[in-house]
PDB file of N, CA and C in Angstrom:
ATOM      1  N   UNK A   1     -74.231  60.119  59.421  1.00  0.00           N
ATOM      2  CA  UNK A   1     -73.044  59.556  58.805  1.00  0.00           C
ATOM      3  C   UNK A   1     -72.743  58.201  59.442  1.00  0.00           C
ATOM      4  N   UNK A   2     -72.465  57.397  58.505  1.00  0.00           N
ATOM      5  CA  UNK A   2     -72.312  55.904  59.099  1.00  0.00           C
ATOM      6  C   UNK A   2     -71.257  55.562  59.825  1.00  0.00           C
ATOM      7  N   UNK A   3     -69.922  56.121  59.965  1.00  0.00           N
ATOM      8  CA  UNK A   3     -68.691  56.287  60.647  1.00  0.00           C
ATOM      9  C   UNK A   3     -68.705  56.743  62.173  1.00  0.00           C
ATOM     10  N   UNK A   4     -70.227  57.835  61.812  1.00  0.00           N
ATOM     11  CA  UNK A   4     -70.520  58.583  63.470  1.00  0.00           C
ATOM     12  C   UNK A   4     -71.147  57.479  63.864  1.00  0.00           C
ATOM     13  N   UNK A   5     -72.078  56.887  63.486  1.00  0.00           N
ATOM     14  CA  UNK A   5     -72.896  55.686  64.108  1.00  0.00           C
ATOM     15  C   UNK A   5     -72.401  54.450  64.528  1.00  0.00           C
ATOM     16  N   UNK A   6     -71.498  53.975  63.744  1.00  0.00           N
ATOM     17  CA  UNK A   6     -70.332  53.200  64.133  1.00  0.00           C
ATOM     18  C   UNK A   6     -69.769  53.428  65.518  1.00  0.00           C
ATOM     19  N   UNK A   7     -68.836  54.727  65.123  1.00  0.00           N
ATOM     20  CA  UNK A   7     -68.568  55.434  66.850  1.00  0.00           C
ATOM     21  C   UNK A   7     -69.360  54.953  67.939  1.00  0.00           C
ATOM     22  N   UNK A   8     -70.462  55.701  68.047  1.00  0.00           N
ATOM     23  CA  UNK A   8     -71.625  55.894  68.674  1.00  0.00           C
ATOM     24  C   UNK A   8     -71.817  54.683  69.407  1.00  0.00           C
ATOM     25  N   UNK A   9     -72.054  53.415  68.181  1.00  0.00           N
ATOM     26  CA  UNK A   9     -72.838  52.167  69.225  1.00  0.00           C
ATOM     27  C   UNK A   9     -71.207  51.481  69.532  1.00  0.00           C
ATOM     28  N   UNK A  10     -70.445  51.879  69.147  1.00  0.00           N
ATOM     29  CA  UNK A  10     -69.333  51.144  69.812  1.00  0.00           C
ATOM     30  C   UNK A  10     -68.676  51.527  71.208  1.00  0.00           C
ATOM     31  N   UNK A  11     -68.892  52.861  71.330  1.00  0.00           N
ATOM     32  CA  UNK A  11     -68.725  53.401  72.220  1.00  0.00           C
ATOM     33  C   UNK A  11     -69.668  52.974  73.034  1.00  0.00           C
ATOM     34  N   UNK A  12     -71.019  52.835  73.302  1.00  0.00           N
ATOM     35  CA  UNK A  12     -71.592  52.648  74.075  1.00  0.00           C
ATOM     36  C   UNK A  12     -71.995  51.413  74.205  1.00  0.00           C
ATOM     37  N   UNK A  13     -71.530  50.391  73.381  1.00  0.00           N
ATOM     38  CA  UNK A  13     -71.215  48.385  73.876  1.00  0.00           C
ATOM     39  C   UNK A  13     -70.140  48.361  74.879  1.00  0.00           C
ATOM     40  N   UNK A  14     -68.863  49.009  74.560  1.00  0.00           N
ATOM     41  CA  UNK A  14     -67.391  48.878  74.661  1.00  0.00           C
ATOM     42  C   UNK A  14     -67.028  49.555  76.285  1.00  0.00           C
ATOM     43  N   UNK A  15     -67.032  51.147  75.965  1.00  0.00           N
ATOM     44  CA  UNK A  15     -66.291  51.997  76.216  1.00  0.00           C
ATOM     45  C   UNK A  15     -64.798  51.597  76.067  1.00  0.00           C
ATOM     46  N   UNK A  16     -64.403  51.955  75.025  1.00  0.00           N
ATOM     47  CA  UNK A  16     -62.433  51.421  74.535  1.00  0.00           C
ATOM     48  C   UNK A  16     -62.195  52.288  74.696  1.00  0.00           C
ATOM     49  N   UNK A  17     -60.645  51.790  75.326  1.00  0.00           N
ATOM     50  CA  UNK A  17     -59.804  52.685  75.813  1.00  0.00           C
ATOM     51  C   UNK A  17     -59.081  53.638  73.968  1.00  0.00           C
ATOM     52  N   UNK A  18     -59.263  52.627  73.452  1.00  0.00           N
ATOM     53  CA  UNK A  18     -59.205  53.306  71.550  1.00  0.00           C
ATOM     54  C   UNK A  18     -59.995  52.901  71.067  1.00  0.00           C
ATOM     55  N   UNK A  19     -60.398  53.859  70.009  1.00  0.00           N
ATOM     56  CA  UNK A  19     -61.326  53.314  68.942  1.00  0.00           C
ATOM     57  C   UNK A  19     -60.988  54.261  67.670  1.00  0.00           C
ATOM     58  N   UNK A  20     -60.470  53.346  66.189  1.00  0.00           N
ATOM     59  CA  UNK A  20     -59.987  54.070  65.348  1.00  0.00           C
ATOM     60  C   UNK A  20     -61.384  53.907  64.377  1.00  0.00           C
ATOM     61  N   UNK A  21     -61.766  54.394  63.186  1.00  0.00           N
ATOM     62  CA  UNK A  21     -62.492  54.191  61.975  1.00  0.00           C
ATOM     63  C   UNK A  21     -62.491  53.961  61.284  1.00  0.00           C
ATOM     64  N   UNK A  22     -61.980  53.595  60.122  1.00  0.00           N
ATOM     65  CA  UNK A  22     -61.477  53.815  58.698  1.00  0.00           C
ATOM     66  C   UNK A  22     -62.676  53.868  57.652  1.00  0.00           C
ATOM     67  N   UNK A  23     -63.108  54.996  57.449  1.00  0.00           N
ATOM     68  CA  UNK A  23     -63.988  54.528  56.026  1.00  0.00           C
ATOM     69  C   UNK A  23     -63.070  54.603  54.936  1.00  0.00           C
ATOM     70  N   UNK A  24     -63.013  53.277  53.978  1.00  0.00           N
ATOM     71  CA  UNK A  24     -62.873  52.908  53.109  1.00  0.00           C
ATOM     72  C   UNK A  24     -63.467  52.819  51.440  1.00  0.00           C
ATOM     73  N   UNK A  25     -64.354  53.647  52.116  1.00  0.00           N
ATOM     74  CA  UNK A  25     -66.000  53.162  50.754  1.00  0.00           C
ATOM     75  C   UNK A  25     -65.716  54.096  49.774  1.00  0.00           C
ATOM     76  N   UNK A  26     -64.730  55.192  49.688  1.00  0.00           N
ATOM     77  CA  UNK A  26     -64.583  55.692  48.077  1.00  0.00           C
ATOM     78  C   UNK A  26     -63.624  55.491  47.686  1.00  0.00           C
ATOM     79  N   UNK A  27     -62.994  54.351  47.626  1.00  0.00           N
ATOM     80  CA  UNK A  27     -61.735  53.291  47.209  1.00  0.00           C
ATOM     81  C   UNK A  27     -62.572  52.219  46.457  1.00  0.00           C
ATOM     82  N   UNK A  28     -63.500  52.011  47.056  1.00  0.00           N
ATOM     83  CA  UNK A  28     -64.977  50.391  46.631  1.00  0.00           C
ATOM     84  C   UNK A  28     -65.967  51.274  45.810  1.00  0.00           C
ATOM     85  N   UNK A  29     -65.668  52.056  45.462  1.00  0.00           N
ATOM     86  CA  UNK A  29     -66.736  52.591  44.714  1.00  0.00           C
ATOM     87  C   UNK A  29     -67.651  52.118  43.392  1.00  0.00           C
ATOM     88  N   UNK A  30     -66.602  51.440  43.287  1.00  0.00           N
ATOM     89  CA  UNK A  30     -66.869  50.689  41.708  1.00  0.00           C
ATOM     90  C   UNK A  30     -66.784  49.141  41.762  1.00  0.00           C
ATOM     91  N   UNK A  31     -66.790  48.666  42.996  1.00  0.00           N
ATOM     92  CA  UNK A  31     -66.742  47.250  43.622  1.00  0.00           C
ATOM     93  C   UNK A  31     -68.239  46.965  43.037  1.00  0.00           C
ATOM     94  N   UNK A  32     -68.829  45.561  42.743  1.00  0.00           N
ATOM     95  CA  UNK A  32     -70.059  45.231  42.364  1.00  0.00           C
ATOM     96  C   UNK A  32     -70.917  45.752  43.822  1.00  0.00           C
ATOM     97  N   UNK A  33     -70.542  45.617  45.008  1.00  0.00           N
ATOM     98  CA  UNK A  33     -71.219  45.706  46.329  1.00  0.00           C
ATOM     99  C   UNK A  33     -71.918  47.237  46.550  1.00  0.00           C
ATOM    100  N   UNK A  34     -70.894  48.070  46.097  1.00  0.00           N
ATOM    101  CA  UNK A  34     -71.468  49.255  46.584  1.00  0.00           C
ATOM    102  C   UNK A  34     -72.928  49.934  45.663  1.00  0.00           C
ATOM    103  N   UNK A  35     -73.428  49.013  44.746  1.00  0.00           N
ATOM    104  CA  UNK A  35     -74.291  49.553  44.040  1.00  0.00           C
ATOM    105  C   UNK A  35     -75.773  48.875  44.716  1.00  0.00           C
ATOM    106  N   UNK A  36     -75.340  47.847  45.980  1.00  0.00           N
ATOM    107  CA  UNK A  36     -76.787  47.479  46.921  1.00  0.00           C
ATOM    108  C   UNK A  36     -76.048  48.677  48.342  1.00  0.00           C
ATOM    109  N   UNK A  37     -75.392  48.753  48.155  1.00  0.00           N
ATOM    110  CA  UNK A  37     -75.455  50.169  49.696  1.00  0.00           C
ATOM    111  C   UNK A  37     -74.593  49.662  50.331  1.00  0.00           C
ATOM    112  N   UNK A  38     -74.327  50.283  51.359  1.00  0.00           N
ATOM    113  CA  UNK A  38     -73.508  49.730  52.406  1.00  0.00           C
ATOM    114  C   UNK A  38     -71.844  49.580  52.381  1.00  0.00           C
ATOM    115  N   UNK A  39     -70.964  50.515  52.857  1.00  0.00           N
ATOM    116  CA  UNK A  39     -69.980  51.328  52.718  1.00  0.00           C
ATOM    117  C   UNK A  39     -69.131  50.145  53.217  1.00  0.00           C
ATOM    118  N   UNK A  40     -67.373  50.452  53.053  1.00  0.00           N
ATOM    119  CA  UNK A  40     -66.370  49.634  53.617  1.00  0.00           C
ATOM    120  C   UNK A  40     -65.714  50.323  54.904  1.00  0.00           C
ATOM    121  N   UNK A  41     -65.213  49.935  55.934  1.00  0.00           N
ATOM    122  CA  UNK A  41     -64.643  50.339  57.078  1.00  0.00           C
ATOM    123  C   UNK A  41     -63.782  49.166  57.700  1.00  0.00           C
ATOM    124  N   UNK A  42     -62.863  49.881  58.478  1.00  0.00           N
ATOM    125  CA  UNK A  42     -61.575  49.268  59.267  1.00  0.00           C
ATOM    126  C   UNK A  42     -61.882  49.668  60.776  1.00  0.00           C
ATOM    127  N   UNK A  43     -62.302  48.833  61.565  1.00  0.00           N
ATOM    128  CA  UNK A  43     -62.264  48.965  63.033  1.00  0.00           C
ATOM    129  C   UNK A  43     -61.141  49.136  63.353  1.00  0.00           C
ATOM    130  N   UNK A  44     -60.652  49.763  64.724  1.00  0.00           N
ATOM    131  CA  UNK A  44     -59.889  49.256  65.650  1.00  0.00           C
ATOM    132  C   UNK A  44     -59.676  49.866  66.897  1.00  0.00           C
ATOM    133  N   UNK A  45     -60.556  48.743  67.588  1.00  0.00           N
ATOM    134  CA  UNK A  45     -60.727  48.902  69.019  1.00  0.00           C
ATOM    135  C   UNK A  45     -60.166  48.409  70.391  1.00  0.00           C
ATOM    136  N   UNK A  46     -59.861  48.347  71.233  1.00  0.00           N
ATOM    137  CA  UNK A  46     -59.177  48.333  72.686  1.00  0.00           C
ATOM    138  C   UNK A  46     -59.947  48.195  74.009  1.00  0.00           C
ATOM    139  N   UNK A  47     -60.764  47.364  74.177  1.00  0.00           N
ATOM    140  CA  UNK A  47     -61.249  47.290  75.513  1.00  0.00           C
ATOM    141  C   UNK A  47     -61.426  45.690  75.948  1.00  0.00           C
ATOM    142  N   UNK A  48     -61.563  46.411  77.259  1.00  0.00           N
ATOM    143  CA  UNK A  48     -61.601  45.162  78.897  1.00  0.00           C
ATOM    144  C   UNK A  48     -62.658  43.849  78.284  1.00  0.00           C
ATOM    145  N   UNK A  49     -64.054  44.194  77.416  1.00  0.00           N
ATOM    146  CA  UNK A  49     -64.432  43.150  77.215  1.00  0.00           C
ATOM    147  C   UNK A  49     -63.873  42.226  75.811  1.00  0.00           C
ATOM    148  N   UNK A  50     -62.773  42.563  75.786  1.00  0.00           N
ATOM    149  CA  UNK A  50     -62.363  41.284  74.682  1.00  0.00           C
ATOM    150  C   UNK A  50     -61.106  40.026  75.818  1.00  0.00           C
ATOM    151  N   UNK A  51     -61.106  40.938  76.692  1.00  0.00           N
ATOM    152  CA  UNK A  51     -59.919  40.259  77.337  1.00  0.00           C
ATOM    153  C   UNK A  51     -60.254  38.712  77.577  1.00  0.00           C
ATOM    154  N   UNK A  52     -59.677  37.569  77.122  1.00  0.00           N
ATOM    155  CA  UNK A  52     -60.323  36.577  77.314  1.00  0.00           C
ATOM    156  C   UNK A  52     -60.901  35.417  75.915  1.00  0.00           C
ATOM    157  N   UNK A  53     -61.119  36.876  74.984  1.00  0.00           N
ATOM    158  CA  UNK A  53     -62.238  35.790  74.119  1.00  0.00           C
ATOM    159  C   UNK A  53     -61.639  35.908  73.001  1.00  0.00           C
ATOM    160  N   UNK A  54     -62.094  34.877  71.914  1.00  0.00           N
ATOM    161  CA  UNK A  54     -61.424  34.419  70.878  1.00  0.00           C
ATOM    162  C   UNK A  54     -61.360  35.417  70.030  1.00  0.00           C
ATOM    163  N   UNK A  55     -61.243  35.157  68.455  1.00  0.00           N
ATOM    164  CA  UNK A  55     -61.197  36.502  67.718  1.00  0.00           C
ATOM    165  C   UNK A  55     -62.603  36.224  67.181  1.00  0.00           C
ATOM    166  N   UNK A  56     -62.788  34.990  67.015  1.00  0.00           N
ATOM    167  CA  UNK A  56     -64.270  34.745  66.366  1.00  0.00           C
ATOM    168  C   UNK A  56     -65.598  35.329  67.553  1.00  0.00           C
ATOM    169  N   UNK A  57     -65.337  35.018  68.734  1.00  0.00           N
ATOM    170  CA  UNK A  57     -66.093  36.076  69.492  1.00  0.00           C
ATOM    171  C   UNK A  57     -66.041  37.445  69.940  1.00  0.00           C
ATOM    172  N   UNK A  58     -65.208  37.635  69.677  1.00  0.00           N
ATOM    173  CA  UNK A  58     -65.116  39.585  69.488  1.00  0.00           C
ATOM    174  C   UNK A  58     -65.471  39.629  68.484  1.00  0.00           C
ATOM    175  N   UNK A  59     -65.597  39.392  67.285  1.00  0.00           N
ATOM    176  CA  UNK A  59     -66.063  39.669  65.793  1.00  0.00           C
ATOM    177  C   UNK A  59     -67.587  39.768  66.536  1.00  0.00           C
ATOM    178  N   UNK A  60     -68.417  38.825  67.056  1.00  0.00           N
ATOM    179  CA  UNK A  60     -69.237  38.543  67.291  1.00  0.00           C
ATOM    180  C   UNK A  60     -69.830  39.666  68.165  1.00  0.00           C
ATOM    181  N   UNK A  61     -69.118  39.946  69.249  1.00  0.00           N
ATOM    182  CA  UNK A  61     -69.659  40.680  69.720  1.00  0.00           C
ATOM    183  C   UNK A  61     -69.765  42.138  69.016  1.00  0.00           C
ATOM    184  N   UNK A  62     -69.298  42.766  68.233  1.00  0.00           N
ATOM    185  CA  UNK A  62     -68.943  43.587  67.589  1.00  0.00           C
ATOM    186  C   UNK A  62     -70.095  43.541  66.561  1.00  0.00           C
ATOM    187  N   UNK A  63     -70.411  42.497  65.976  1.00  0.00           N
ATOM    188  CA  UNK A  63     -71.491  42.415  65.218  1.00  0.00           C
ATOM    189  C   UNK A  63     -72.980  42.890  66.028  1.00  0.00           C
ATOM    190  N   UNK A  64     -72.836  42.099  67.165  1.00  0.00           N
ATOM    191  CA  UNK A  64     -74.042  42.425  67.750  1.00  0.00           C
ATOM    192  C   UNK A  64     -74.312  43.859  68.207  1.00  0.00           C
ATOM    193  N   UNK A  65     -72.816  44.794  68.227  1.00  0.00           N
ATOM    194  CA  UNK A  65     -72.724  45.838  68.942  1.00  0.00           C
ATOM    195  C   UNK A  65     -73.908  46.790  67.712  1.00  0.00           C
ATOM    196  N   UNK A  66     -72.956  46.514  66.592  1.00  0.00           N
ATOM    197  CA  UNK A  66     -73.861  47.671  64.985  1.00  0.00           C
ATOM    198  C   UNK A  66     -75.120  46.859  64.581  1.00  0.00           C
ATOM    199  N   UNK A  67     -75.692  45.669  65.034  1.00  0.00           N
ATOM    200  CA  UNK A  67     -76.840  45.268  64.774  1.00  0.00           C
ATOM    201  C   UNK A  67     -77.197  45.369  62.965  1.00  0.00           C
ATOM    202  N   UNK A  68     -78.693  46.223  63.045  1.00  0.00           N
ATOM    203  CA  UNK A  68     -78.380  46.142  61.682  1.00  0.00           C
ATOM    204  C   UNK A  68     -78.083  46.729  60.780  1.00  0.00           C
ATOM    205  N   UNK A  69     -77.207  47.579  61.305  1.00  0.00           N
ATOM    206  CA  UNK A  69     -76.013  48.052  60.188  1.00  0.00           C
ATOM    207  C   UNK A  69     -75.433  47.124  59.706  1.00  0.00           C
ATOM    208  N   UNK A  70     -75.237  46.178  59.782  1.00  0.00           N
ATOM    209  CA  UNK A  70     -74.281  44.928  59.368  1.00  0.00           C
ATOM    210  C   UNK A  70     -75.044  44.796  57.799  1.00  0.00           C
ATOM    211  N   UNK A  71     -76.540  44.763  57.761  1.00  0.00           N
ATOM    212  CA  UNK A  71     -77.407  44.632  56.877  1.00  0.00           C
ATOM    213  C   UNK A  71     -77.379  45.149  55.781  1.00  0.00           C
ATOM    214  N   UNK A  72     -77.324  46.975  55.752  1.00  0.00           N
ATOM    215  CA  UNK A  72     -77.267  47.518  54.848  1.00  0.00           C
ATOM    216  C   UNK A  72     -76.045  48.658  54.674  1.00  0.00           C
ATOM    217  N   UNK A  73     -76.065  49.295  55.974  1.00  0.00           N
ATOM    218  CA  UNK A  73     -75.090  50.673  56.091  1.00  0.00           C
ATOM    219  C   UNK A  73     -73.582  49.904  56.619  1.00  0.00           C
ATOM    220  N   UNK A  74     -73.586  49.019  56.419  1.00  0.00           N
ATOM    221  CA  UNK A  74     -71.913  47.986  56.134  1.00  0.00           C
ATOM    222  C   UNK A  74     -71.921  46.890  55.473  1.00  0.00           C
ATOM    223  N   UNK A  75     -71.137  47.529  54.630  1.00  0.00           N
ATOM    224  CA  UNK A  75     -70.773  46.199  53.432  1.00  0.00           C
ATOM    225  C   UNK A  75     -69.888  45.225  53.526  1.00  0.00           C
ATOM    226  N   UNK A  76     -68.601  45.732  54.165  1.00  0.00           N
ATOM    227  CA  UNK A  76     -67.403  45.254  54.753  1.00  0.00           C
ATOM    228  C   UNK A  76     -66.839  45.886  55.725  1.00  0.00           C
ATOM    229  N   UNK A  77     -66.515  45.085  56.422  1.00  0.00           N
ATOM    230  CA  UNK A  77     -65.698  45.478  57.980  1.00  0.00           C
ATOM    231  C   UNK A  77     -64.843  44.340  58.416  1.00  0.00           C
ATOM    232  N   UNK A  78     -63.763  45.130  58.100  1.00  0.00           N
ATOM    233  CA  UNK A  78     -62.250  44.690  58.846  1.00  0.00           C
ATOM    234  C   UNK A  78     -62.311  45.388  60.159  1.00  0.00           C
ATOM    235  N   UNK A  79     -62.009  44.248  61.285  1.00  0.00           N
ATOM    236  CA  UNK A  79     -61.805  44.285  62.821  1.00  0.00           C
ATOM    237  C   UNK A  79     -60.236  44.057  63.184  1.00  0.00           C
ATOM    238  N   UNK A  80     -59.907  44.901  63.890  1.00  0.00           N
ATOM    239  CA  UNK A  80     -58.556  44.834  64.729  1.00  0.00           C
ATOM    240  C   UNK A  80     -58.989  45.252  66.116  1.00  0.00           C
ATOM    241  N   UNK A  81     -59.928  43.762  66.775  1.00  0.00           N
ATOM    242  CA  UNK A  81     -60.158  44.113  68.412  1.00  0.00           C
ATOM    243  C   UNK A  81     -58.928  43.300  69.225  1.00  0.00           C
ATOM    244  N   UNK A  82     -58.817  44.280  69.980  1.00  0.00           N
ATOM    245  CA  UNK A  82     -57.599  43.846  71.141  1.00  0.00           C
ATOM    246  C   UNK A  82     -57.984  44.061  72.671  1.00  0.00           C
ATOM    247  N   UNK A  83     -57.447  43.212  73.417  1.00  0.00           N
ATOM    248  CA  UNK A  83     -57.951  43.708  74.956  1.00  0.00           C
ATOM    249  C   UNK A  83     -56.736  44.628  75.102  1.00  0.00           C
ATOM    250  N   UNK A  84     -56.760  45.367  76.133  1.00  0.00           N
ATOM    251  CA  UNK A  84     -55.858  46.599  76.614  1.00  0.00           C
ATOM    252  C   UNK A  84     -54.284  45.488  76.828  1.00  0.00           C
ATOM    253  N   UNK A  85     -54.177  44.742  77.571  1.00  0.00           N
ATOM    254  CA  UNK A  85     -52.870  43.979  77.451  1.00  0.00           C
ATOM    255  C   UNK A  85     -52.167  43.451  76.564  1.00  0.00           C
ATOM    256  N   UNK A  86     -53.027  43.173  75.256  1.00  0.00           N
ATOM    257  CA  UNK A  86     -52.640  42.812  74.185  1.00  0.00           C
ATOM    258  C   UNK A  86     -51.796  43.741  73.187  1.00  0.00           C
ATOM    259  N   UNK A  87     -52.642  45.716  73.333  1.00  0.00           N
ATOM    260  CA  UNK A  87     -52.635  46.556  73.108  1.00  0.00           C
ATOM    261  C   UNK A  87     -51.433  47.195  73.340  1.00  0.00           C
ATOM    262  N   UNK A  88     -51.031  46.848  74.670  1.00  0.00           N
ATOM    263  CA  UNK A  88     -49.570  47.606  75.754  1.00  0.00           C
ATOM    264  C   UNK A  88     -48.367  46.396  75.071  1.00  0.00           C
ATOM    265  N   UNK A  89     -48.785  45.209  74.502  1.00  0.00           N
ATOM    266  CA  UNK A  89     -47.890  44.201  73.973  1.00  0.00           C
ATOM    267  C   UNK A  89     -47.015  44.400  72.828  1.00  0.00           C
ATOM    268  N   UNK A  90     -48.443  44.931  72.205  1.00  0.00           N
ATOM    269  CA  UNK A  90     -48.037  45.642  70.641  1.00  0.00           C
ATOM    270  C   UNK A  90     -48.620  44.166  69.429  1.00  0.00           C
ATOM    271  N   UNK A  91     -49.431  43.503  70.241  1.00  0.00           N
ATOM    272  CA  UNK A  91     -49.980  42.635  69.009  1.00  0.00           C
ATOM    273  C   UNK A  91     -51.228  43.086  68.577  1.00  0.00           C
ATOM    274  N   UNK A  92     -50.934  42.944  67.127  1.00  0.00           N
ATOM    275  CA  UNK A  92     -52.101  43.459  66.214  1.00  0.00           C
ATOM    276  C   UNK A  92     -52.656  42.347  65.478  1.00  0.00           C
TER     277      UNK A  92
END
């Protein structure tokens, strides 16, 4: 399941103190996209290595985390990465 795999390599780039999921993909069902593959999802994660970096490089790193899932087994992905201080702030 692509949601567990998600988990999986995020958990083991990250270790976040949160990590939420959202599959989205039987809402897009009938989107032109979902008929080449690759499902919709909502991150949202919480750890020590964003502390510091822009949003365009947490995207980044995050990309590099699912590799190439990005390719086929994700179609779209909405990110809500936060470092833990940002998190205790309450900015989203």
């Amino acid at each position: 399941m692509t949601s567990e795999t998600i988990k999986r390599l995020l958990n083991e780039a990250f270790s976040p103190q949160i990590l939420e999921i959202i599959d989205h993909s039987a809402a897009h069902a009938s989107h032109a996209g979902a008929k080449s593959g690759g499902g919709h999802y909502h991150v949202k994660i919480v750890a020590d290595a964003f502390d510091g970096k822009s949003l365009v490089q947490r995207h980044q790193l995050i990309y590099k985390a699912l590799g190439d899932m990005m390719k086929q087994e994700i179609h779209a992905l909405g990110i809500n990465a936060l470092s833990p201080s940002e998190e205790t702030k309450g900015i989203h």
